[in-house]
PDB file of N, CA and C in Angstrom:
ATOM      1  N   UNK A   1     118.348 116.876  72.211  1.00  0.00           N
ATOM      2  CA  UNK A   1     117.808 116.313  73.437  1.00  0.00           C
ATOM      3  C   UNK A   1     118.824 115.327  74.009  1.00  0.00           C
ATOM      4  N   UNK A   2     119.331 115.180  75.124  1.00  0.00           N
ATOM      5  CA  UNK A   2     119.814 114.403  75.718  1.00  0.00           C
ATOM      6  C   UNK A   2     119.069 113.068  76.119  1.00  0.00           C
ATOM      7  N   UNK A   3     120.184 112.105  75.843  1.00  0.00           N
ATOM      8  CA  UNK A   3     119.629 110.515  75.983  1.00  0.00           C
ATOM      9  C   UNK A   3     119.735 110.007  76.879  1.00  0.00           C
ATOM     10  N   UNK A   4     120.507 111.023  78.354  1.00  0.00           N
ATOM     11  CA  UNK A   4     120.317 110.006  79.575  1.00  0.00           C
ATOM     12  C   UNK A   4     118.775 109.422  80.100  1.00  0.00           C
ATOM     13  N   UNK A   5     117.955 110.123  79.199  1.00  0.00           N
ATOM     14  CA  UNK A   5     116.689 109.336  79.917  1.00  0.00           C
ATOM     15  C   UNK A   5     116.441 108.258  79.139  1.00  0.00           C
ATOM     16  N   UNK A   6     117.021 107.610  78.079  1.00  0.00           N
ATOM     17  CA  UNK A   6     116.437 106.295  77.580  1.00  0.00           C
ATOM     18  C   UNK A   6     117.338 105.205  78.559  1.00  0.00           C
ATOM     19  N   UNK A   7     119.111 105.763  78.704  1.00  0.00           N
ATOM     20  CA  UNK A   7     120.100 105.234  79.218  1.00  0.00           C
ATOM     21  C   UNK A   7     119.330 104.667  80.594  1.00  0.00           C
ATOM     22  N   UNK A   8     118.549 105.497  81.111  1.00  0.00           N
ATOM     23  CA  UNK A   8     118.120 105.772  82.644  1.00  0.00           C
ATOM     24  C   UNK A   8     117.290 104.343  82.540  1.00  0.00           C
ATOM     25  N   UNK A   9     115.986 104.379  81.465  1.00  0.00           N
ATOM     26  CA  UNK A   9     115.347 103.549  81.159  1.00  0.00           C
ATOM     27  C   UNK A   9     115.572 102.052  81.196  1.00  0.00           C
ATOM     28  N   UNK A  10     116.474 102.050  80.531  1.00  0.00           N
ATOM     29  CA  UNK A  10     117.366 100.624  79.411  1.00  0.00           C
ATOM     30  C   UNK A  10     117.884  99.927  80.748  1.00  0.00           C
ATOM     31  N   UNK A  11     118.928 100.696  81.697  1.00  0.00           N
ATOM     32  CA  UNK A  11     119.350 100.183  82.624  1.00  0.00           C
ATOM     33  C   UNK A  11     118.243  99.728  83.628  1.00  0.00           C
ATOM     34  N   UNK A  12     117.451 100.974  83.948  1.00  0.00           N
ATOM     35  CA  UNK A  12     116.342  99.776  84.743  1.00  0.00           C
ATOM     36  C   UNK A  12     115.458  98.436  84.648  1.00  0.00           C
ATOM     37  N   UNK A  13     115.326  98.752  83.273  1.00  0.00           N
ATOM     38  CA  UNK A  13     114.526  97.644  83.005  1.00  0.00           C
ATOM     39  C   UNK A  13     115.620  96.418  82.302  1.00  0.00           C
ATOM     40  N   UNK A  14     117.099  96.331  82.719  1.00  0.00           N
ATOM     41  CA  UNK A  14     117.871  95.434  83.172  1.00  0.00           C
ATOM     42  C   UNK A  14     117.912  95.178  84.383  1.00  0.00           C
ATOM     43  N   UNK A  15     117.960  95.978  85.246  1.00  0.00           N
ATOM     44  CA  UNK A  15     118.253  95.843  86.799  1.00  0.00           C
ATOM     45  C   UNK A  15     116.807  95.117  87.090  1.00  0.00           C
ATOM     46  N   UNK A  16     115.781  95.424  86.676  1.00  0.00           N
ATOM     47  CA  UNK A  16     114.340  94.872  87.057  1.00  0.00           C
ATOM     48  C   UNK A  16     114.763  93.189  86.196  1.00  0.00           C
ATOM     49  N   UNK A  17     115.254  92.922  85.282  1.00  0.00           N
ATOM     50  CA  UNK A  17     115.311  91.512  85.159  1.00  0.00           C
ATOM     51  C   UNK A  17     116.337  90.727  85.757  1.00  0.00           C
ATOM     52  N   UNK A  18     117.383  91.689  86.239  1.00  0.00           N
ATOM     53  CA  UNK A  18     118.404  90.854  86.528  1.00  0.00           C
ATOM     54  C   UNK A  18     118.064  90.317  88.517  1.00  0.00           C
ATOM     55  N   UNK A  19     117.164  91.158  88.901  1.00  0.00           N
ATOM     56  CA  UNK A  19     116.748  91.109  90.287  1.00  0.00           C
ATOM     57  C   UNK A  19     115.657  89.889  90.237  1.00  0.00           C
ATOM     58  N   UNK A  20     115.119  89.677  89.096  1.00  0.00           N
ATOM     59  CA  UNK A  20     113.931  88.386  88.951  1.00  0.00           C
ATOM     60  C   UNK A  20     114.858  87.768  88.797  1.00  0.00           C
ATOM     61  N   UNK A  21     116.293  87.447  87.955  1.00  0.00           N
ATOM     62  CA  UNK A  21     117.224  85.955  87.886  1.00  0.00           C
ATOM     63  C   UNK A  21     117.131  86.099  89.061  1.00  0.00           C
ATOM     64  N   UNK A  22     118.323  86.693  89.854  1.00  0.00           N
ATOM     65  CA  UNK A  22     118.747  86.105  90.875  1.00  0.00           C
ATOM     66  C   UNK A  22     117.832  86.179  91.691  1.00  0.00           C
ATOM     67  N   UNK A  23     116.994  86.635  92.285  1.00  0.00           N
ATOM     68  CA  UNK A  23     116.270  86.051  93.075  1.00  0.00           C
ATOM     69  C   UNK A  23     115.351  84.817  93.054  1.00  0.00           C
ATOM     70  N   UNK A  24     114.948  84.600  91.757  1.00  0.00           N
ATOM     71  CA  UNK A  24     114.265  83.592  91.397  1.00  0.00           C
ATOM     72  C   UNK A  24     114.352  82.486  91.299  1.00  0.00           C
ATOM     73  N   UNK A  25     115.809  82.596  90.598  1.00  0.00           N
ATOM     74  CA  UNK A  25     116.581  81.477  90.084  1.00  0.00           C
ATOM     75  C   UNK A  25     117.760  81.016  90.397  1.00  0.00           C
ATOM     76  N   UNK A  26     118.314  82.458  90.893  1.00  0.00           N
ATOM     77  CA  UNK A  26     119.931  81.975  91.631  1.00  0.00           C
ATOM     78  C   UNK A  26     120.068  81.950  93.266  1.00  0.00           C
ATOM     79  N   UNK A  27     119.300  82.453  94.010  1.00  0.00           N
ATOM     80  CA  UNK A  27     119.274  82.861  95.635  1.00  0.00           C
ATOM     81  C   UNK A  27     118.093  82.295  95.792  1.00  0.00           C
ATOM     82  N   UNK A  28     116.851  81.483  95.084  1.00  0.00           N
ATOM     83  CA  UNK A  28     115.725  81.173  95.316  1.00  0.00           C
ATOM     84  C   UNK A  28     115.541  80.676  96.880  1.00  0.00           C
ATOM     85  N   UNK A  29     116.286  79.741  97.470  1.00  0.00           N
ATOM     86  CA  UNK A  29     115.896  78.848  98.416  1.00  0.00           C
ATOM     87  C   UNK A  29     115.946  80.153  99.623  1.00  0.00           C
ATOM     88  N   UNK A  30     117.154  80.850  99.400  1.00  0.00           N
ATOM     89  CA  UNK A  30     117.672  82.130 100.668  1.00  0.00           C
ATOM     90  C   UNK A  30     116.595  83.412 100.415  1.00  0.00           C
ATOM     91  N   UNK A  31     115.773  83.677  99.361  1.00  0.00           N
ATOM     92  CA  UNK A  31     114.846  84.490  99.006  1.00  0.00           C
ATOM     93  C   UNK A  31     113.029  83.927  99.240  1.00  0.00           C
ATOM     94  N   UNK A  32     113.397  82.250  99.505  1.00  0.00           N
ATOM     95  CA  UNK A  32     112.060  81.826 100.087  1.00  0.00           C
ATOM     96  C   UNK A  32     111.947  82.584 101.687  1.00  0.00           C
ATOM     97  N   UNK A  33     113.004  81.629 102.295  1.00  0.00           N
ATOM     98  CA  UNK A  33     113.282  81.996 103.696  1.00  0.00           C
ATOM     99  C   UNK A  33     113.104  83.326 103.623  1.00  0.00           C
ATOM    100  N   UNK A  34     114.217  84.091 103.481  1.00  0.00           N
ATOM    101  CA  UNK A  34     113.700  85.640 103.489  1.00  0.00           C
ATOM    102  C   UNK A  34     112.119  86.235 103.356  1.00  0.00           C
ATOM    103  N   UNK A  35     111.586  85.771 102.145  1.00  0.00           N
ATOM    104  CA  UNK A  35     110.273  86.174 102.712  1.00  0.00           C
ATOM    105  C   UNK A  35     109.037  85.852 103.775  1.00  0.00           C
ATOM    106  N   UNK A  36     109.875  83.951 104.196  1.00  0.00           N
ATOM    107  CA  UNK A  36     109.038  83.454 105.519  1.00  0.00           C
ATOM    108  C   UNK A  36     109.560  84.459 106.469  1.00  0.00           C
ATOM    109  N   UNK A  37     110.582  84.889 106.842  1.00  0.00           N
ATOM    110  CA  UNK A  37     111.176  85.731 108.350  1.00  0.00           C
ATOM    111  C   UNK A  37     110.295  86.787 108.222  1.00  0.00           C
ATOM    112  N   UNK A  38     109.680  87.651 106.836  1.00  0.00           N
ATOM    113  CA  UNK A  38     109.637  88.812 107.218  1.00  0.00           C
ATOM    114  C   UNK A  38     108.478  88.500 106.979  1.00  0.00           C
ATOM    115  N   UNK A  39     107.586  87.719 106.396  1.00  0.00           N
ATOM    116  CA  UNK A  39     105.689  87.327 106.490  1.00  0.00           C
ATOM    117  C   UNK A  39     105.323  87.262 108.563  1.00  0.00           C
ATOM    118  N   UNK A  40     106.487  86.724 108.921  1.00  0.00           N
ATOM    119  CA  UNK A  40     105.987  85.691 110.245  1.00  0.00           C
ATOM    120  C   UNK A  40     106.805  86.942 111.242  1.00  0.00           C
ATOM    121  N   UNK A  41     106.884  88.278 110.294  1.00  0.00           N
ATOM    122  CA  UNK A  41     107.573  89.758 111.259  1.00  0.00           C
ATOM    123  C   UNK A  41     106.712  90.573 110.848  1.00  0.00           C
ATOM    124  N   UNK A  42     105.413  90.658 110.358  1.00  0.00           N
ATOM    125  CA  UNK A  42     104.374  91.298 109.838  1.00  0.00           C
ATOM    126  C   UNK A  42     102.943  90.941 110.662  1.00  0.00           C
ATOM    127  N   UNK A  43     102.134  92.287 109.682  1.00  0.00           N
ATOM    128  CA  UNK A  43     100.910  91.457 110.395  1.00  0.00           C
ATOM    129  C   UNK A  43      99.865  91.266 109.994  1.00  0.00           C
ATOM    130  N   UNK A  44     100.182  91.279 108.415  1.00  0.00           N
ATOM    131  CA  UNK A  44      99.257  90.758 107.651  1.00  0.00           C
ATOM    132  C   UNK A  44     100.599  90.483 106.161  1.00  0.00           C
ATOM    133  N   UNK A  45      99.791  90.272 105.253  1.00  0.00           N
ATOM    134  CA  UNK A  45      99.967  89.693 103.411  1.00  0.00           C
ATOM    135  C   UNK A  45     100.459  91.189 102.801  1.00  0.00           C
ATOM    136  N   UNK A  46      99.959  91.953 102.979  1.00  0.00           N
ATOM    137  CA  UNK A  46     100.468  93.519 102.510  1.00  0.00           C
ATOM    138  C   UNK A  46     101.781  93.902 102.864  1.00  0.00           C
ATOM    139  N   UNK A  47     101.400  93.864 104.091  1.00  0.00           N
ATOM    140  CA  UNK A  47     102.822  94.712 105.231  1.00  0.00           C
ATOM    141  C   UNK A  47     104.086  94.040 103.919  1.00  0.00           C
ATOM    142  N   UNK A  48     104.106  92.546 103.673  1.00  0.00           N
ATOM    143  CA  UNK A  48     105.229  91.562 103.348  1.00  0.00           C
ATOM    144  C   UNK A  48     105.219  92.064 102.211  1.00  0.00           C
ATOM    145  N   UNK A  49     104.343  92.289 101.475  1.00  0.00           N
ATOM    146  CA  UNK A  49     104.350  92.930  99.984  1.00  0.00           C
ATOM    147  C   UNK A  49     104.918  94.156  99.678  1.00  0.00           C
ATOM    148  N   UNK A  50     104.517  94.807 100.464  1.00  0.00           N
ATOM    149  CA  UNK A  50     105.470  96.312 100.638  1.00  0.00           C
ATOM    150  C   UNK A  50     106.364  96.115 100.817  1.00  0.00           C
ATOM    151  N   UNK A  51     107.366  95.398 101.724  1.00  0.00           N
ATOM    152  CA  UNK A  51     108.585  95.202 102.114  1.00  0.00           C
ATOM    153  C   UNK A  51     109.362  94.762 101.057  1.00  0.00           C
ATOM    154  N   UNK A  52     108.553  94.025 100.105  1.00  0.00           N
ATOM    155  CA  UNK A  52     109.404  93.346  99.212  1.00  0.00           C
ATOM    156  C   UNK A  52     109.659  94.162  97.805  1.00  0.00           C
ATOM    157  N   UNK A  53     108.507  94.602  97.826  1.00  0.00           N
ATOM    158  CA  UNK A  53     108.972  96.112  96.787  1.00  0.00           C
ATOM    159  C   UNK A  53     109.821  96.945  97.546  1.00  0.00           C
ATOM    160  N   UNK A  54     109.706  97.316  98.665  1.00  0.00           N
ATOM    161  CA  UNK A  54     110.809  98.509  99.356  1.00  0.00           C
ATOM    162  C   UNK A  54     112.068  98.109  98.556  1.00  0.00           C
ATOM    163  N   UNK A  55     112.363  96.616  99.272  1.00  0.00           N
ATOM    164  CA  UNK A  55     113.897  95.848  99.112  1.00  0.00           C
ATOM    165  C   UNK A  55     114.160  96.054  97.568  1.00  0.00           C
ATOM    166  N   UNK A  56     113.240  95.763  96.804  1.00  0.00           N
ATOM    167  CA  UNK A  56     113.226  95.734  95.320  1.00  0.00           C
ATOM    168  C   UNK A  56     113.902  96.842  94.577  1.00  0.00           C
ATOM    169  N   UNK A  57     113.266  98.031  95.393  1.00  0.00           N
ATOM    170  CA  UNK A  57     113.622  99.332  95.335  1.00  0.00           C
ATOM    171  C   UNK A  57     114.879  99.576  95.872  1.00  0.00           C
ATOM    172  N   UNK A  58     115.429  99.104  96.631  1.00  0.00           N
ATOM    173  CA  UNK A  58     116.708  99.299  97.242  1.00  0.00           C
ATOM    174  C   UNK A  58     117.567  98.741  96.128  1.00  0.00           C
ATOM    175  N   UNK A  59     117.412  97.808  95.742  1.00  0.00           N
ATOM    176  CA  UNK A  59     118.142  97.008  94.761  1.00  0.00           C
ATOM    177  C   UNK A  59     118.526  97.964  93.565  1.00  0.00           C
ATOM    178  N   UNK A  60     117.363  98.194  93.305  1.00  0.00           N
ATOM    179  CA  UNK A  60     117.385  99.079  91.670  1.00  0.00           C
ATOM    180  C   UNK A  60     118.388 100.707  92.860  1.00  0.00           C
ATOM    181  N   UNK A  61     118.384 101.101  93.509  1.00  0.00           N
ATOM    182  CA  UNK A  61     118.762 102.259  94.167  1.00  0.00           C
ATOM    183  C   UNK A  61     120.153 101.396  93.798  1.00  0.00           C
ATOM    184  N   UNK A  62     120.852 100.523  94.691  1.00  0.00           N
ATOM    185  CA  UNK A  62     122.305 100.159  94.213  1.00  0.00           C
ATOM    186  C   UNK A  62     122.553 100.636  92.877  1.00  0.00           C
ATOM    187  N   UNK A  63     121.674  99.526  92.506  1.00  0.00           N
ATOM    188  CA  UNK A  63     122.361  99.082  90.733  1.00  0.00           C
ATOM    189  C   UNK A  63     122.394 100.525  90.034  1.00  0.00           C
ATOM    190  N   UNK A  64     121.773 101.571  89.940  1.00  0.00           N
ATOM    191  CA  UNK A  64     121.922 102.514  88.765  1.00  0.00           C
ATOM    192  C   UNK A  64     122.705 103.741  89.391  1.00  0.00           C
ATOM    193  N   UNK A  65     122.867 103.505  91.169  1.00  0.00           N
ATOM    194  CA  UNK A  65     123.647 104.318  91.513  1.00  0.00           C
ATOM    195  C   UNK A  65     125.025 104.065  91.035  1.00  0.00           C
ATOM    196  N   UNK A  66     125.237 103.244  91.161  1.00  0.00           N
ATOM    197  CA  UNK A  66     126.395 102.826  90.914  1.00  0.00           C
ATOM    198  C   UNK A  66     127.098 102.304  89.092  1.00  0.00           C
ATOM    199  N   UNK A  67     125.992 102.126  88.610  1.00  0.00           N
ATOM    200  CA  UNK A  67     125.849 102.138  86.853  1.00  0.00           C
ATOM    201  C   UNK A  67     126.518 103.906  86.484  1.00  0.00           C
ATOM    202  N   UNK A  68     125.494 104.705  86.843  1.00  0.00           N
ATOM    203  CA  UNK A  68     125.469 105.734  86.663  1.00  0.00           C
ATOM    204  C   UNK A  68     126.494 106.839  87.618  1.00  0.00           C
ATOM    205  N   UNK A  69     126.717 106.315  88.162  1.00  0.00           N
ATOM    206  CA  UNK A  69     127.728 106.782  89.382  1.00  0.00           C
ATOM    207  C   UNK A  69     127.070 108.373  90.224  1.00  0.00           C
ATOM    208  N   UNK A  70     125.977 108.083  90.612  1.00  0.00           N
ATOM    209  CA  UNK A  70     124.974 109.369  90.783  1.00  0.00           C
ATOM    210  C   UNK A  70     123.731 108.734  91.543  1.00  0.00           C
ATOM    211  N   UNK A  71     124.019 108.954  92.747  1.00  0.00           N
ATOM    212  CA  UNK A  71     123.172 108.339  93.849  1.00  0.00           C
ATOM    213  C   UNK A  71     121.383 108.748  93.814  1.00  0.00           C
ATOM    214  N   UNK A  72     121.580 110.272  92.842  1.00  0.00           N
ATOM    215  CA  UNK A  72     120.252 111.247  92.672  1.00  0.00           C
ATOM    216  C   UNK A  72     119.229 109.638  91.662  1.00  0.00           C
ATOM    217  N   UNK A  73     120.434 109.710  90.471  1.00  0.00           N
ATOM    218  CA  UNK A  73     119.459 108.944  89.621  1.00  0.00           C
ATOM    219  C   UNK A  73     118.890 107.767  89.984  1.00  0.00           C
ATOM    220  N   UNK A  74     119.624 107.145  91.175  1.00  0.00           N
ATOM    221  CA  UNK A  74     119.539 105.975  91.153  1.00  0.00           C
ATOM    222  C   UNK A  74     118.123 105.978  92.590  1.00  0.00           C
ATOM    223  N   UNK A  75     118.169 106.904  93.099  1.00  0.00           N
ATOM    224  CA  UNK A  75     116.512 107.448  94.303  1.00  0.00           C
ATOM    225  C   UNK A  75     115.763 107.522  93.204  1.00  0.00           C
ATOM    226  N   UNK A  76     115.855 108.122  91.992  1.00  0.00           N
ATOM    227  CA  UNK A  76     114.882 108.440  91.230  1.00  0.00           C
ATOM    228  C   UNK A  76     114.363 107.473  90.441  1.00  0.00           C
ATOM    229  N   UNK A  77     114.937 106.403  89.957  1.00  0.00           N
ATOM    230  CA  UNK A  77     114.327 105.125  89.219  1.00  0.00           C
ATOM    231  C   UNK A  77     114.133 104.052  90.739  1.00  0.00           C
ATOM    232  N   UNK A  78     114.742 104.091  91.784  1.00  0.00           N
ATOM    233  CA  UNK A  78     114.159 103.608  92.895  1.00  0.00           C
ATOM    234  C   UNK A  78     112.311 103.807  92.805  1.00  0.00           C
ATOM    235  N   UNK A  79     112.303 105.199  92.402  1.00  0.00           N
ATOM    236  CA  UNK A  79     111.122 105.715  93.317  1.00  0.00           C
ATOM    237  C   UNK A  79     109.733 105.207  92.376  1.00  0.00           C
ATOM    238  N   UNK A  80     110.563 105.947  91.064  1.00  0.00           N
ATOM    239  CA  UNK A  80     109.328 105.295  90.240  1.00  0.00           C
ATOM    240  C   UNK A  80     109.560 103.873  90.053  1.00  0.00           C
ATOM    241  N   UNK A  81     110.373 103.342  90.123  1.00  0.00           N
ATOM    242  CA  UNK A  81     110.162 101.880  89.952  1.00  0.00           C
ATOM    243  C   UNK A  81     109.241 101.323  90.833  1.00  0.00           C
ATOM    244  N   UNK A  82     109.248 101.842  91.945  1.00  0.00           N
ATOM    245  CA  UNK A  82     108.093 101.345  93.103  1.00  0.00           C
ATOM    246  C   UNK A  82     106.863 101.722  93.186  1.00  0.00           C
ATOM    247  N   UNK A  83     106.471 103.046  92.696  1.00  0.00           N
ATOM    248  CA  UNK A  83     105.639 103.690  92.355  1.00  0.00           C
ATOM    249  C   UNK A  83     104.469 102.764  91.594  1.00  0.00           C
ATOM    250  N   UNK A  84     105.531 102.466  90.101  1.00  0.00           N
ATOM    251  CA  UNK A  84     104.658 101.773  89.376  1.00  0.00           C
ATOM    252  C   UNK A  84     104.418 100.437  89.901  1.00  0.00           C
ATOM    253  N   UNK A  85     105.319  99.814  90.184  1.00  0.00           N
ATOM    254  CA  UNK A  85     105.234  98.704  90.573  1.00  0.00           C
ATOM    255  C   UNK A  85     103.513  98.572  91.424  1.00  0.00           C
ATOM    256  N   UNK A  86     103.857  99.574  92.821  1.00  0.00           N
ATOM    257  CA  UNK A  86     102.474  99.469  94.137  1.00  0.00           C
ATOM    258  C   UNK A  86     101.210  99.580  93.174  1.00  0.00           C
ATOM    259  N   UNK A  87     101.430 100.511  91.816  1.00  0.00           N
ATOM    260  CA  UNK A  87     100.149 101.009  91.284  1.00  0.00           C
ATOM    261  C   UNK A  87      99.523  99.806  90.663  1.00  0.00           C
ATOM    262  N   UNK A  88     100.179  99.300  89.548  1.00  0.00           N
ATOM    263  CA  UNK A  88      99.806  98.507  88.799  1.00  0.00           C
ATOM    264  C   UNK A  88      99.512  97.406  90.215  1.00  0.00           C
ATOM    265  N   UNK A  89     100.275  96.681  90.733  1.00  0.00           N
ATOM    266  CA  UNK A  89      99.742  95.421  91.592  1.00  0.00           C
ATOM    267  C   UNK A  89      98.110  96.117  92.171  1.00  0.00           C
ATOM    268  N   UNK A  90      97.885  97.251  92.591  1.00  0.00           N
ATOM    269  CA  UNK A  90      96.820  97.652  92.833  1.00  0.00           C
ATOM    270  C   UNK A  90      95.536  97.561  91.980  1.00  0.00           C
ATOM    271  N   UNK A  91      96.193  98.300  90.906  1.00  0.00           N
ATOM    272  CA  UNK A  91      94.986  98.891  89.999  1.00  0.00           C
ATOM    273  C   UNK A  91      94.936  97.561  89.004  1.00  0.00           C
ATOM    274  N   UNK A  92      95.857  96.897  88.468  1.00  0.00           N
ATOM    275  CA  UNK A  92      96.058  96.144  87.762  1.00  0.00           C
ATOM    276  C   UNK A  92      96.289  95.030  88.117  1.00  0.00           C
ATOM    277  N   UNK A  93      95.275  94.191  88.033  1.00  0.00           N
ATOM    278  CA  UNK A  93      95.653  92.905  88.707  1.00  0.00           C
ATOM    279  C   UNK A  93      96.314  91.345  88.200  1.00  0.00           C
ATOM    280  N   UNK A  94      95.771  91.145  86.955  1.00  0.00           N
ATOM    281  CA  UNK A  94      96.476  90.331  85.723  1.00  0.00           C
ATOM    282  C   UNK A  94      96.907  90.620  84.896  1.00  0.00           C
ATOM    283  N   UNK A  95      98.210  90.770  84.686  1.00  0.00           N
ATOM    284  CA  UNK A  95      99.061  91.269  83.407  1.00  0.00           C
ATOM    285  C   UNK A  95     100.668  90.512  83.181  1.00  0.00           C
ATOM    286  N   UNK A  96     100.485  89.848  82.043  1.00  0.00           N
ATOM    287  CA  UNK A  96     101.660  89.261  81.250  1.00  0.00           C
ATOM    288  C   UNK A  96     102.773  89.620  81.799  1.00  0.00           C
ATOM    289  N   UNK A  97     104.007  89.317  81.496  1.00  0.00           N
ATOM    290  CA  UNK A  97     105.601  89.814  81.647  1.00  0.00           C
ATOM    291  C   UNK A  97     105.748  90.622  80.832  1.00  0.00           C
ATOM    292  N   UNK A  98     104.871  90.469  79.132  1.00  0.00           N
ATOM    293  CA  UNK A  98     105.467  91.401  78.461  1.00  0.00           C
ATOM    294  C   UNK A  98     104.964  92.552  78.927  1.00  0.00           C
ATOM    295  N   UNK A  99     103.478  92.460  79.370  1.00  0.00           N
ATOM    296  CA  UNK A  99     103.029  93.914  79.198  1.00  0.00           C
ATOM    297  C   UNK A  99     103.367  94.715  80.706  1.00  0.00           C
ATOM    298  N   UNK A 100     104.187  94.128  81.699  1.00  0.00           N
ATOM    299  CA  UNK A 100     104.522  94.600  82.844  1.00  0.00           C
ATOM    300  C   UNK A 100     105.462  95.191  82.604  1.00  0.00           C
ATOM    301  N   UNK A 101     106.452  94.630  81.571  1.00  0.00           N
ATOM    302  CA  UNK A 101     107.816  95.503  81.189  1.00  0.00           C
ATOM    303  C   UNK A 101     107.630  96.304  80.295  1.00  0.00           C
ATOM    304  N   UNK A 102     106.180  96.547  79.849  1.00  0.00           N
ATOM    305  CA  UNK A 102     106.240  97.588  78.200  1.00  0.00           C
ATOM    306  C   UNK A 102     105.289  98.612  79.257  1.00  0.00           C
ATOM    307  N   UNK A 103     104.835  98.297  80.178  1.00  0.00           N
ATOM    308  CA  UNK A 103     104.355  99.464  80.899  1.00  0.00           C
ATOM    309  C   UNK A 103     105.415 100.085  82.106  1.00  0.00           C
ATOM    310  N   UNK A 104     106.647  99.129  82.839  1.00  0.00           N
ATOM    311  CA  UNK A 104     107.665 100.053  83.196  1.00  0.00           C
ATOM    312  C   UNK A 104     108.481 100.564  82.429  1.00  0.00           C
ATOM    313  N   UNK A 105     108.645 100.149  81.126  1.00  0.00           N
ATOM    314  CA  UNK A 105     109.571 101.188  80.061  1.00  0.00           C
ATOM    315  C   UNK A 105     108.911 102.236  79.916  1.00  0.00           C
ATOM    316  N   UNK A 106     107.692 102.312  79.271  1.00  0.00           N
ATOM    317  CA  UNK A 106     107.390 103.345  78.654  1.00  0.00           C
ATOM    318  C   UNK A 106     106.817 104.235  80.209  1.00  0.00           C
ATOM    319  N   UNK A 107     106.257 104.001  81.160  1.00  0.00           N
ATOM    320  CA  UNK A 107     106.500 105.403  81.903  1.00  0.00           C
ATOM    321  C   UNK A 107     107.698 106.067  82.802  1.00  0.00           C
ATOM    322  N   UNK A 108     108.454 104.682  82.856  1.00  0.00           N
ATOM    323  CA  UNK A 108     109.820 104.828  83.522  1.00  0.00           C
ATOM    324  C   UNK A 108     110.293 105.975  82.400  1.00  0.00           C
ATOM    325  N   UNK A 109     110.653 105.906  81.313  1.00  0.00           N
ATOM    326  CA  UNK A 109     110.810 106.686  80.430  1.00  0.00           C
ATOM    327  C   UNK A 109     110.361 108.257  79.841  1.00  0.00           C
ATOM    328  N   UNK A 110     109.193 108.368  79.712  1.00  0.00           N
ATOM    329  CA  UNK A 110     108.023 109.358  80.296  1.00  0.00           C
ATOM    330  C   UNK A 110     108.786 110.527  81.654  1.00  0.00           C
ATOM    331  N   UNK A 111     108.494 109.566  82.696  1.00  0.00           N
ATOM    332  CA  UNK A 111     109.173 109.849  83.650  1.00  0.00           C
ATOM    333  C   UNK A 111     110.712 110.832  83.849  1.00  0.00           C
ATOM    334  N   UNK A 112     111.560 109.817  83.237  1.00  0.00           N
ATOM    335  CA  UNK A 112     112.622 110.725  82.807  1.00  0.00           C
ATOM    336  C   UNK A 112     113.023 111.326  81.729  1.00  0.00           C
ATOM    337  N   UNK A 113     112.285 111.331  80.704  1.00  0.00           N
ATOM    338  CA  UNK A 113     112.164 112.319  80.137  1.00  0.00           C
ATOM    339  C   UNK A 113     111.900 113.605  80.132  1.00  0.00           C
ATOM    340  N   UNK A 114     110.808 113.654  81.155  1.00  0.00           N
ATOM    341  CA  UNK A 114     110.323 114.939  82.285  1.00  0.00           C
ATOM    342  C   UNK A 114     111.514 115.601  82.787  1.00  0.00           C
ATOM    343  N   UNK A 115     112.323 115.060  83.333  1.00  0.00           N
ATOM    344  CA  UNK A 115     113.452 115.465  84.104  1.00  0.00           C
ATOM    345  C   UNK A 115     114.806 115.597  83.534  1.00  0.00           C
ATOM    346  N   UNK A 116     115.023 114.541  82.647  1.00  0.00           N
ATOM    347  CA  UNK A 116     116.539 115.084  82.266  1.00  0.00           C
ATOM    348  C   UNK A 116     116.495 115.287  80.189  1.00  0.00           C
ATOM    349  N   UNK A 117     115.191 115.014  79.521  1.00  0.00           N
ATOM    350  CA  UNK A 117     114.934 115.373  78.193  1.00  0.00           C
ATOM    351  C   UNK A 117     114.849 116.006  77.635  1.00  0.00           C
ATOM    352  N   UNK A 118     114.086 117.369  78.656  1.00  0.00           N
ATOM    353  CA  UNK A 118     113.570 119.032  78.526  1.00  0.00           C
ATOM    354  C   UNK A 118     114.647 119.734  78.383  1.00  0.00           C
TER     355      UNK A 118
END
C-alpha cells in the first residue's frame, strides 16, 4: 500500500497548526482587522465564518501544493479540510483541540486513503 495518504495526512494536520500560530499568535493584530473588514463586508455572522474557512482552505491549498509539488493534492486536502471543518462547527458544537485534531486526522486520512491507498 502506498503511504502518500498518511504523508497527505501528517502534512495537513501541520499546515492546520501552523495556520493557528501564525494567525493567532504571529499576524494576530493584522488577522483581527482582517476579520473586522470582512464582518462589516457581510451580512450577517455566517457569511464571515465561511469566508474564513474559505481563506483557511486556501492556505492549506498553498501549503501542500507546494509541500507536495501537486496542485491536485493540495484542492483535495483544501476540500476536505473545509468540509470537515463546516461539518463539525455545524453538527458539533463543543469540542476540545485534541479531539478536533483526532477527528481531522483520522477522516482526513480515511479520506485519502480512499484515493491514493487502494
Amino acid at each position: 500500500m502506498q503511504m502518500i495518504w498518511f504523508y497527505v495526512a501528517i502534512v495537513l494536520a501541520i499546515s492546520d497548526i501552523l495556520h493557528t500560530t501564525l494567525m493567532w499568535k504571529v499576524l494576530n493584530n493584522f488577522y483581527i482587522l482582517l476579520g473586522v473588514f470582512i464582518q462589516q463586508s457581510t451580512h450577517s455572522t455566517w457569511q464571515t465564518w465561511v469566508i474564513h474557512e474559505i481563506m483557511e482552505a486556501a492556505f492549506h491549498f498553498i501549503i501542500l501544493s507546494i509541500v507536495f509539488l501537486n496542485p491536485t493534492i493540495g484542492l483535495l486536502a483544501a476540500l476536505i479540510h473545509f468540509v470537515i471543518d463546516v461539518s463539525h462547527t455545524v453538527l458539533i458544537r463543543n469540542m476540545g483541540e485534541l479531539e478536533h485534531r483526532a477527528l481531522h486526522f483520522v477522516v482526513e486520512s480515511l479520506f485519502f486513503i480512499l484515493i491514493y491507498g487502494l
